[in-house]
N, C-alpha and C. Protein backbone atom coordinates (compact mmCIF):
# COMPACT_ATOMS: atom_id res chain seq x y z
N UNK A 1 -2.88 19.75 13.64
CA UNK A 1 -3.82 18.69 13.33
C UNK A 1 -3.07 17.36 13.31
N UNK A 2 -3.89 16.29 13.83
CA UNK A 2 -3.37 15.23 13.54
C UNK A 2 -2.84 14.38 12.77
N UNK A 3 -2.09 13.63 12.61
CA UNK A 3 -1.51 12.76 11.30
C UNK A 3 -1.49 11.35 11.17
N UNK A 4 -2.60 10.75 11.11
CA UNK A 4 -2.37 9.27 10.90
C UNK A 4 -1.43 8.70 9.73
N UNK A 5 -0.40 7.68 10.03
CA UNK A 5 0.31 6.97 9.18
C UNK A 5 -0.15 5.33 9.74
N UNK A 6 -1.03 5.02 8.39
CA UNK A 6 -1.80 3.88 8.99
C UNK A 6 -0.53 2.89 7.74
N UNK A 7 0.00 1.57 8.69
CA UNK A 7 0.46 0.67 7.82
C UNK A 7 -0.98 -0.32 7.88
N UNK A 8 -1.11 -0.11 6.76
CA UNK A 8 -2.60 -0.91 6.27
C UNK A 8 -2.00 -2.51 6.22
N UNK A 9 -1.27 -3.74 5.66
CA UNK A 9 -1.24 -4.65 5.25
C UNK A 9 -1.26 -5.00 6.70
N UNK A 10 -0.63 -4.24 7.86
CA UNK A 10 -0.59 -5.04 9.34
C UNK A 10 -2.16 -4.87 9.75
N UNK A 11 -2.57 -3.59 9.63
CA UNK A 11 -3.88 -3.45 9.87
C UNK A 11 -5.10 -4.61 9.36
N UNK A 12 -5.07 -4.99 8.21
CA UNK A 12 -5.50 -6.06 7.61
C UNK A 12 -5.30 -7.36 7.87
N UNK A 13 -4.40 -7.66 8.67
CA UNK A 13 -4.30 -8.65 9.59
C UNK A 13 -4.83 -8.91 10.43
N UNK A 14 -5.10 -7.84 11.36
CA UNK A 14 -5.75 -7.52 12.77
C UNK A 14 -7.09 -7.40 12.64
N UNK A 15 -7.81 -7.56 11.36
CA UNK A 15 -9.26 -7.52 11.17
C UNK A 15 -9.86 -8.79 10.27
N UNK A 16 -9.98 -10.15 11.08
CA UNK A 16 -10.29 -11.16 10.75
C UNK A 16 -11.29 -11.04 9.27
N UNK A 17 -12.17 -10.05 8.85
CA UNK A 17 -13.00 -10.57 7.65
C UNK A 17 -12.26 -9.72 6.71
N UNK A 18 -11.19 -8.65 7.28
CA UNK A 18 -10.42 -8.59 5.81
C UNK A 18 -9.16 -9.41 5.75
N UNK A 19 -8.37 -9.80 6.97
CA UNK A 19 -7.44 -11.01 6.75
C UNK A 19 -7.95 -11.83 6.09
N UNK A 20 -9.03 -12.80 6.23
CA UNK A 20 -9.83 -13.71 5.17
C UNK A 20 -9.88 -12.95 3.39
N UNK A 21 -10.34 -12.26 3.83
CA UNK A 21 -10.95 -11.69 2.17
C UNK A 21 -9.08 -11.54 1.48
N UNK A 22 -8.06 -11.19 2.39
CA UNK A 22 -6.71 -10.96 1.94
C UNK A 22 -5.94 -12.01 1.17
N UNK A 23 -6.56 -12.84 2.07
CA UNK A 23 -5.44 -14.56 1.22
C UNK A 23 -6.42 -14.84 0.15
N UNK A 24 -7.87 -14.74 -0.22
CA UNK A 24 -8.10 -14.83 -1.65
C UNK A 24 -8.39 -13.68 -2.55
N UNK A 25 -8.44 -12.29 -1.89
CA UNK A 25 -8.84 -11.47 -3.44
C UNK A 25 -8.07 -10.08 -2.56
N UNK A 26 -6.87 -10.35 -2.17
CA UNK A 26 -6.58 -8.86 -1.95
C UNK A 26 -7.10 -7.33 -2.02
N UNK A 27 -7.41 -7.25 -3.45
CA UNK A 27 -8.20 -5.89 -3.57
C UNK A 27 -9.55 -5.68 -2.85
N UNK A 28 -9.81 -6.80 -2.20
CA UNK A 28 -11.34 -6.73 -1.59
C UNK A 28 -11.03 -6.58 -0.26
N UNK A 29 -10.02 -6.52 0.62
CA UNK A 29 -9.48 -6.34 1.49
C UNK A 29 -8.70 -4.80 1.59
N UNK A 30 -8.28 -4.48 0.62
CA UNK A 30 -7.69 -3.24 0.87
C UNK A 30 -9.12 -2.16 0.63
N UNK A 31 -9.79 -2.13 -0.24
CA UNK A 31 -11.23 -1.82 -0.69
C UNK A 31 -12.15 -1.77 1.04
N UNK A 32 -12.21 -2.80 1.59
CA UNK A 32 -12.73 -2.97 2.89
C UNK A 32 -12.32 -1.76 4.01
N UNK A 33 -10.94 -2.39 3.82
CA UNK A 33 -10.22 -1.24 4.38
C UNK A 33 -10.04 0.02 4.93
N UNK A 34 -10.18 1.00 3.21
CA UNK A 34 -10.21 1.67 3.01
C UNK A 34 -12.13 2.26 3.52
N UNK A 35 -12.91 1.69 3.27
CA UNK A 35 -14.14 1.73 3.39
C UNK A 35 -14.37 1.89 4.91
N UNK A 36 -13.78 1.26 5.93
CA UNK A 36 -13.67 0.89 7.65
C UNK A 36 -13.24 2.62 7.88
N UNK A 37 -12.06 3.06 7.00
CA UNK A 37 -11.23 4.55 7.83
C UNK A 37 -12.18 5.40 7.47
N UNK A 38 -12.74 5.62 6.12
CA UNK A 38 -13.21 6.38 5.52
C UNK A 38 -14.82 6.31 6.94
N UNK A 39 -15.44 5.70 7.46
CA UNK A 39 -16.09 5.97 7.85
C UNK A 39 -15.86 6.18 9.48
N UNK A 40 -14.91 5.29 9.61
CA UNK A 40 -13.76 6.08 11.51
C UNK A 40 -13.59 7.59 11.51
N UNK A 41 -13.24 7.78 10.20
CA UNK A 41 -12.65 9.18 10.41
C UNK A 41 -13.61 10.39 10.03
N UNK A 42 -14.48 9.89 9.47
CA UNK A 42 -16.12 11.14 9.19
C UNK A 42 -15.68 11.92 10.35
N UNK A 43 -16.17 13.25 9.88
CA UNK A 43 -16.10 14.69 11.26
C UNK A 43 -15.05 14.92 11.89
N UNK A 44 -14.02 13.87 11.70
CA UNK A 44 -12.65 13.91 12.49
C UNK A 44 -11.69 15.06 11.64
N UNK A 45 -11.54 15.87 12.73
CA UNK A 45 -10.00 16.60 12.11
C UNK A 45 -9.01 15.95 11.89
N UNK A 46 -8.59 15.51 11.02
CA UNK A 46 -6.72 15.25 10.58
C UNK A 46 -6.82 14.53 9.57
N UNK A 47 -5.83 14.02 8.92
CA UNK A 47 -5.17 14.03 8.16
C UNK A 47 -4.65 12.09 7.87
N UNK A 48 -4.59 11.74 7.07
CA UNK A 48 -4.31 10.33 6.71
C UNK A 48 -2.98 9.66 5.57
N UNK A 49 -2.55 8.78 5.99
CA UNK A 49 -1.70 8.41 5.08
C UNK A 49 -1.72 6.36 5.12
N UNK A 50 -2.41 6.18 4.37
CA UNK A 50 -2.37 5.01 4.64
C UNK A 50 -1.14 4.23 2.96
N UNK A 51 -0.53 3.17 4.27
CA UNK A 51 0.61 2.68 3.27
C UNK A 51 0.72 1.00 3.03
N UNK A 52 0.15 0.84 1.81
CA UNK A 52 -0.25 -0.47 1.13
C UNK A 52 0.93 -1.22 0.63
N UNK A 53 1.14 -2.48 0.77
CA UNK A 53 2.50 -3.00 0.39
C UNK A 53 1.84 -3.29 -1.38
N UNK A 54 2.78 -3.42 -2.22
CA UNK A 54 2.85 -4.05 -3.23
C UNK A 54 2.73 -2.70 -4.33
N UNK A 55 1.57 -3.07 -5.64
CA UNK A 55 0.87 -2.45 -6.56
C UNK A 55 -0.26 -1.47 -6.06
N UNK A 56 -0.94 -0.42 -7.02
CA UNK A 56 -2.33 -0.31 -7.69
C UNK A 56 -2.72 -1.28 -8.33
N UNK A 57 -4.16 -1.34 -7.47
CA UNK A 57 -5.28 -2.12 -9.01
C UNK A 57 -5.92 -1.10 -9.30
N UNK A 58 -7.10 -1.19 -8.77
CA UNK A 58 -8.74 -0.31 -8.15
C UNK A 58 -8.13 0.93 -7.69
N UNK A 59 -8.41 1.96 -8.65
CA UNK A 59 -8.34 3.60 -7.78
C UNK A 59 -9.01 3.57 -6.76
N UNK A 60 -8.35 3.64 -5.01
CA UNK A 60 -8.96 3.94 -4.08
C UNK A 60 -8.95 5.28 -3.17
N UNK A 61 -10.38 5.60 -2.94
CA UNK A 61 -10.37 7.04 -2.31
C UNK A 61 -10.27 7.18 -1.04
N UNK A 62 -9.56 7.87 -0.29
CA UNK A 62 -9.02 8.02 1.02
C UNK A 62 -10.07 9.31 1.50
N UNK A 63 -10.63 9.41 1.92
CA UNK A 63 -11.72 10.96 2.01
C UNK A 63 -11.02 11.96 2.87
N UNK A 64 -10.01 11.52 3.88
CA UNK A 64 -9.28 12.45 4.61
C UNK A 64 -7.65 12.19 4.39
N UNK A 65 -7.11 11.62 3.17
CA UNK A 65 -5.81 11.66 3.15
C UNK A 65 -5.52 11.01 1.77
N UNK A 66 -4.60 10.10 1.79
CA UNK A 66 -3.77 9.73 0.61
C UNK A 66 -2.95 8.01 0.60
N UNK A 67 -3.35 7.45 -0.06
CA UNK A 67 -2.71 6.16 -0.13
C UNK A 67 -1.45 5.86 -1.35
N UNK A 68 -0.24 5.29 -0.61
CA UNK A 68 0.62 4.86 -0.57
C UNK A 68 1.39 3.47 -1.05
N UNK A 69 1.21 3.27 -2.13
CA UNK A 69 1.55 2.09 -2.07
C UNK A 69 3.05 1.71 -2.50
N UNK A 70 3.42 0.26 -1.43
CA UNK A 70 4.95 0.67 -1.97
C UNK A 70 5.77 0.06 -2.82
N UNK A 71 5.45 -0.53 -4.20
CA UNK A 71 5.67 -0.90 -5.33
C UNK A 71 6.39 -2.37 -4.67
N UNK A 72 7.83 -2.10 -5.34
CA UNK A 72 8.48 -3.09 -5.44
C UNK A 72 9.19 -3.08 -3.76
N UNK A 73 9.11 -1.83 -3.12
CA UNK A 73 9.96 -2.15 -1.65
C UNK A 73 8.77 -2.62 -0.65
N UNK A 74 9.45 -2.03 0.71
CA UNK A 74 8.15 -2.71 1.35
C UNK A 74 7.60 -1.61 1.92
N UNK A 75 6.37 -1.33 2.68
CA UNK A 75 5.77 0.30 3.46
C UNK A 75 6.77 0.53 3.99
N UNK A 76 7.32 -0.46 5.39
CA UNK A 76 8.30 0.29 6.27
C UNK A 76 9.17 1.47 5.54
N UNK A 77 9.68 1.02 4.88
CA UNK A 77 10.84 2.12 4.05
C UNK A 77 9.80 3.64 3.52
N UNK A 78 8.81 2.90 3.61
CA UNK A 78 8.29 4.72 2.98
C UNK A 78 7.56 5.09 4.32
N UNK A 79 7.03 4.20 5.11
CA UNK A 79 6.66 4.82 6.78
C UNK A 79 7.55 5.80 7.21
N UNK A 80 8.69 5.14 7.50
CA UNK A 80 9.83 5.80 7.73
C UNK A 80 10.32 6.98 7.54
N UNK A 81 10.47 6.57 5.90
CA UNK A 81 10.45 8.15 5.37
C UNK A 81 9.32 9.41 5.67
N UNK A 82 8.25 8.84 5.61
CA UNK A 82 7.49 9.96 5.93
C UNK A 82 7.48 10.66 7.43
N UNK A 83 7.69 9.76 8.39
CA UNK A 83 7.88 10.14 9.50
C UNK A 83 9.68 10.96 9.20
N UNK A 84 10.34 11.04 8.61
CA UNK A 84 11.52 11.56 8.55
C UNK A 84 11.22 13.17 8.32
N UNK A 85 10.62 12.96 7.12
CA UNK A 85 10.14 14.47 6.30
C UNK A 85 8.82 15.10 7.61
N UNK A 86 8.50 14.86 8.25
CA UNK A 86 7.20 15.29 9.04
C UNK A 86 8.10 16.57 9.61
N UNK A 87 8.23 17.90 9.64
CA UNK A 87 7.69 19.18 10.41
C UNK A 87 7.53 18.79 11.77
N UNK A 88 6.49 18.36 12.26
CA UNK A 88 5.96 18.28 13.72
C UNK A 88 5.55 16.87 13.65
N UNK A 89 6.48 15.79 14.39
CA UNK A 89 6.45 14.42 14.49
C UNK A 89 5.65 14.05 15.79
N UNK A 90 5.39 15.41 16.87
CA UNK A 90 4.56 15.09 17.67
C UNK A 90 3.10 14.83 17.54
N UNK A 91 2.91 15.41 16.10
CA UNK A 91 1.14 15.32 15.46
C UNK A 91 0.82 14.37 14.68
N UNK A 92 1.84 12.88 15.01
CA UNK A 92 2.04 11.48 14.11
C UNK A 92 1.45 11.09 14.87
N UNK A 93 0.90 10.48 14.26
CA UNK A 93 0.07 8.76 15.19
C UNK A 93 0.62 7.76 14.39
N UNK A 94 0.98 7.25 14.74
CA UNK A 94 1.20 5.41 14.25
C UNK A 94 0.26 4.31 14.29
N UNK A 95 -0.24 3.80 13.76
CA UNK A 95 -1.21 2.69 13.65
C UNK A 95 -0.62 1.32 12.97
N UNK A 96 0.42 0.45 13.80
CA UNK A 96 0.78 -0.53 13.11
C UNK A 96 1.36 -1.53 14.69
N UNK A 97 1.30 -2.23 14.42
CA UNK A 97 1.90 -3.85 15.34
C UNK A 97 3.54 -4.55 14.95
N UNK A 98 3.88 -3.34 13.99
CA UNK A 98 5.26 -3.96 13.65
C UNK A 98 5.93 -3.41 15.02
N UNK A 99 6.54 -4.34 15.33
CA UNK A 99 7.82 -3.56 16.03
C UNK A 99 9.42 -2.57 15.87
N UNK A 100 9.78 -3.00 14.73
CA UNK A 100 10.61 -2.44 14.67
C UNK A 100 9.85 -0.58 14.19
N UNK A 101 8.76 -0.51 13.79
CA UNK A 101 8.13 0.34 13.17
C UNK A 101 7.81 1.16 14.49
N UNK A 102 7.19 0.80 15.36
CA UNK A 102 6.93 1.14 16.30
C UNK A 102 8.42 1.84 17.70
N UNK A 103 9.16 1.17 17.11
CA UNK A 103 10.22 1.76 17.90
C UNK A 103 11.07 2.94 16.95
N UNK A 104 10.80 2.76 16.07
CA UNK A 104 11.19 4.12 15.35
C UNK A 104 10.79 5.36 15.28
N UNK A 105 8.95 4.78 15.55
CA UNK A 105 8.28 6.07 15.92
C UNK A 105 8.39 6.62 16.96
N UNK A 106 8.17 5.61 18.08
CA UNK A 106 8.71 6.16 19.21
C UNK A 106 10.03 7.05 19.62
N UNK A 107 11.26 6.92 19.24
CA UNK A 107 12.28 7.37 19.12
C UNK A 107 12.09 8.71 18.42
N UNK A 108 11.57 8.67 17.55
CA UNK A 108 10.83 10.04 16.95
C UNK A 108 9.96 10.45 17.38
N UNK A 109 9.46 10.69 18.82
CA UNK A 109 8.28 11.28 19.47
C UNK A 109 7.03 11.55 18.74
N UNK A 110 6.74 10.23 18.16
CA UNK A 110 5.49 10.11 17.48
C UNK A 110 4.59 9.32 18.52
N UNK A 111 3.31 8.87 18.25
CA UNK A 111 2.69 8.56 19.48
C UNK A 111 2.28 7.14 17.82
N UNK A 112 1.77 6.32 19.04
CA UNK A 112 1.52 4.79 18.58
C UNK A 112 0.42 3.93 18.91
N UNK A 113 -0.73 3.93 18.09
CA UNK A 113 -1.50 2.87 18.50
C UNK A 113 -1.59 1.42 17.96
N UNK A 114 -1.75 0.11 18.26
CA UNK A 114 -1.48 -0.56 17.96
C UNK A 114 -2.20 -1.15 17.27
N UNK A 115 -2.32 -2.16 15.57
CA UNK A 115 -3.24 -2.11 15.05
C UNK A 115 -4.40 -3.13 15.61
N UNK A 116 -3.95 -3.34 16.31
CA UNK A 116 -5.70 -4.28 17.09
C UNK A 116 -6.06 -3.47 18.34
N UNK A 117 -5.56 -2.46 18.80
CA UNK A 117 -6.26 -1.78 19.55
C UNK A 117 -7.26 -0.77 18.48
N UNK A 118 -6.40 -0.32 17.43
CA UNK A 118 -7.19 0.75 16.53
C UNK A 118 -8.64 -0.49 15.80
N UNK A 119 -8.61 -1.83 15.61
CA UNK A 119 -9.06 -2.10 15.02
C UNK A 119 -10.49 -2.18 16.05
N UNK A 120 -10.45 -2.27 17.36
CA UNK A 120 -11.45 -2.50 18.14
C UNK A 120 -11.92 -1.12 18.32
N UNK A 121 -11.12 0.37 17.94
CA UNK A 121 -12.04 1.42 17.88
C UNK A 121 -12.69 1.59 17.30
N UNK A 122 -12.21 1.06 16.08
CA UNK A 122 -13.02 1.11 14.61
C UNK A 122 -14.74 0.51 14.71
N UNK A 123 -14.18 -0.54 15.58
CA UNK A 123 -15.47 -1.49 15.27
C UNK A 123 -16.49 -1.21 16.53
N UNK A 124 -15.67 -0.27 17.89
CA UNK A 124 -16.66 0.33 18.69
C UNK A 124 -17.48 0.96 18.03
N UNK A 125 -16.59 2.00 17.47
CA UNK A 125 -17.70 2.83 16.79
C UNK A 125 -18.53 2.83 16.19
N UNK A 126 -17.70 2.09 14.81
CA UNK A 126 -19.25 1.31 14.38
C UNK A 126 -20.75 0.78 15.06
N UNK A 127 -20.34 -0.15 16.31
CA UNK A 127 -21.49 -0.16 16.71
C UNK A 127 -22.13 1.14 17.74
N UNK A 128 -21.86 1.54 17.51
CA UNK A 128 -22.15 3.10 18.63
C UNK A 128 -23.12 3.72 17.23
N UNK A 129 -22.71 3.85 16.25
CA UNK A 129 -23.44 4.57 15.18
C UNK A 129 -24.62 3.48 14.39
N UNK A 130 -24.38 2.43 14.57
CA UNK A 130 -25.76 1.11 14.70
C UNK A 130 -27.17 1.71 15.33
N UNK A 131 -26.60 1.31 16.57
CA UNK A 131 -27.07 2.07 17.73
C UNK A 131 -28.23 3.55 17.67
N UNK A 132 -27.57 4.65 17.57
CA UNK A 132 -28.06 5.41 17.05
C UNK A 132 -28.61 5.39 16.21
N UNK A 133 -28.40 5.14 14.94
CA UNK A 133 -29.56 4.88 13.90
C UNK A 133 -30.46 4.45 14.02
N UNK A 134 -30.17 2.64 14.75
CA UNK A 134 -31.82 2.20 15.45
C UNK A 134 -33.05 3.21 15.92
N UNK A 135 -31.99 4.09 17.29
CA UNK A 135 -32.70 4.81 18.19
C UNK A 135 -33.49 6.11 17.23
N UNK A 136 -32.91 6.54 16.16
CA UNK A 136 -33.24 7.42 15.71
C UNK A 136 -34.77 7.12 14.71
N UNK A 137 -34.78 5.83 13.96
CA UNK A 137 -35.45 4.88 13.41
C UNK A 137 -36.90 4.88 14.61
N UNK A 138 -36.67 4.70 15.49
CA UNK A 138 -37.59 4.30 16.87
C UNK A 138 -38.32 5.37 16.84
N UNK A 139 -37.64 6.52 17.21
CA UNK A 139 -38.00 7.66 17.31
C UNK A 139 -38.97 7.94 16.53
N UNK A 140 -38.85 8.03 15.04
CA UNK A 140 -39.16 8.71 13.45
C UNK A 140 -40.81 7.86 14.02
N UNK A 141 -40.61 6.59 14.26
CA UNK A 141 -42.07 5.54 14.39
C UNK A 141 -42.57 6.14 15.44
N UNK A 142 -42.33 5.95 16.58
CA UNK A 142 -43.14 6.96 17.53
C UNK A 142 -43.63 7.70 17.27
N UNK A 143 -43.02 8.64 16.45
CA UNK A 143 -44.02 10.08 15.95
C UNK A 143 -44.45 9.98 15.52
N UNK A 144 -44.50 8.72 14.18
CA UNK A 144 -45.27 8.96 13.25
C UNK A 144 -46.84 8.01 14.17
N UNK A 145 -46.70 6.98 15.01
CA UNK A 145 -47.86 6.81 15.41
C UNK A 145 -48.75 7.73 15.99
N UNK A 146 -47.68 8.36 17.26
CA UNK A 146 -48.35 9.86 17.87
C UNK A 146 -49.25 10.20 16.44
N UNK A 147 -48.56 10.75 15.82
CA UNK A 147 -49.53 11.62 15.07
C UNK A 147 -50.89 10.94 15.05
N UNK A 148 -50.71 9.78 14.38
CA UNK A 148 -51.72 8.85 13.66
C UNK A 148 -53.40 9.01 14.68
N UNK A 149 -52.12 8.88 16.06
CA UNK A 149 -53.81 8.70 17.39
C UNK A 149 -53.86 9.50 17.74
N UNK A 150 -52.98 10.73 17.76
CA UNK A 150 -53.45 12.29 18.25
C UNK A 150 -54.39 13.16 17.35
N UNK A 151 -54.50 12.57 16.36
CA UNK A 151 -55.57 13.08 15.38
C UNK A 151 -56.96 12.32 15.24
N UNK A 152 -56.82 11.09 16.11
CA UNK A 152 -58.40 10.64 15.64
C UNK A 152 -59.41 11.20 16.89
């Protein structure tokens, strides 16, 4: 199964209304965040590790993994590490725009997406599941008119 190691603070960069929400209320940005994967990753097999620079405030729930935060150092050092300790480094994904991060994974036959490419999947999807809902919405009305004139 797969293994996302999402460096969230780069990720949060790469997504203009939580970069905004970041320079005045941080926790509303990581909160966002967290809220964006949690619904990317619905039905998805694997596994999550997302890694927050700084403190805890707000207990946040990861629905397919575990958050990370890295106190007083910075993520890289615990990215790292986790990609060190990984078993099977071929079932890593990387989700970050650092470079030096990115060449580490690589070197470790981890695979790498970049966080503004991941951020435009995120937000495909999202509208793909818009979408559907509309259509499904459409649908529910159709029938319910059918009925309405197939009965008079």
């Amino acid at each position: 199964m797969n293994h996302y190691i999402i460096d969230g603070n780069n990720l949060i960069g790469k997504v203009k209304s939580l970069s905004a929400a970041n320079k005045k209320e941080p926790q509303l940005s990581r909160e966002g965040l967290v809220s964006l994967l949690n619904g990317f990753f619905a039905g998805k097999k694997c596994n999550i590790t997302l890694h927050l620079d700084g403190y805890a405030n707000k207990p946040l729930f990861l629905s397919k993994g575990k958050i990370v935060y890295s106190d007083k150092r910075a993520s890289d050092y615990f990215i790292k590490q986790e990609i060190d300790q990984s078993k099977n480094r071929k079932l890593l994904i990387l989700v970050s725009s650092d470079h030096n991060l990115i060449n580490y994974a690589k070197v470790n036959s981890c695979s790498v997406v970049k966080s503004e490419d991941f951020s435009k999947q995120i937000f495909s999807r999202e509208e793909v599941n818009q979408e559907t809902k509309a259509l499904k919405e459409l649908e529910r009305k159709n029938s319910f008119f059918l009925e309405i004139f197939e009965n008079k």
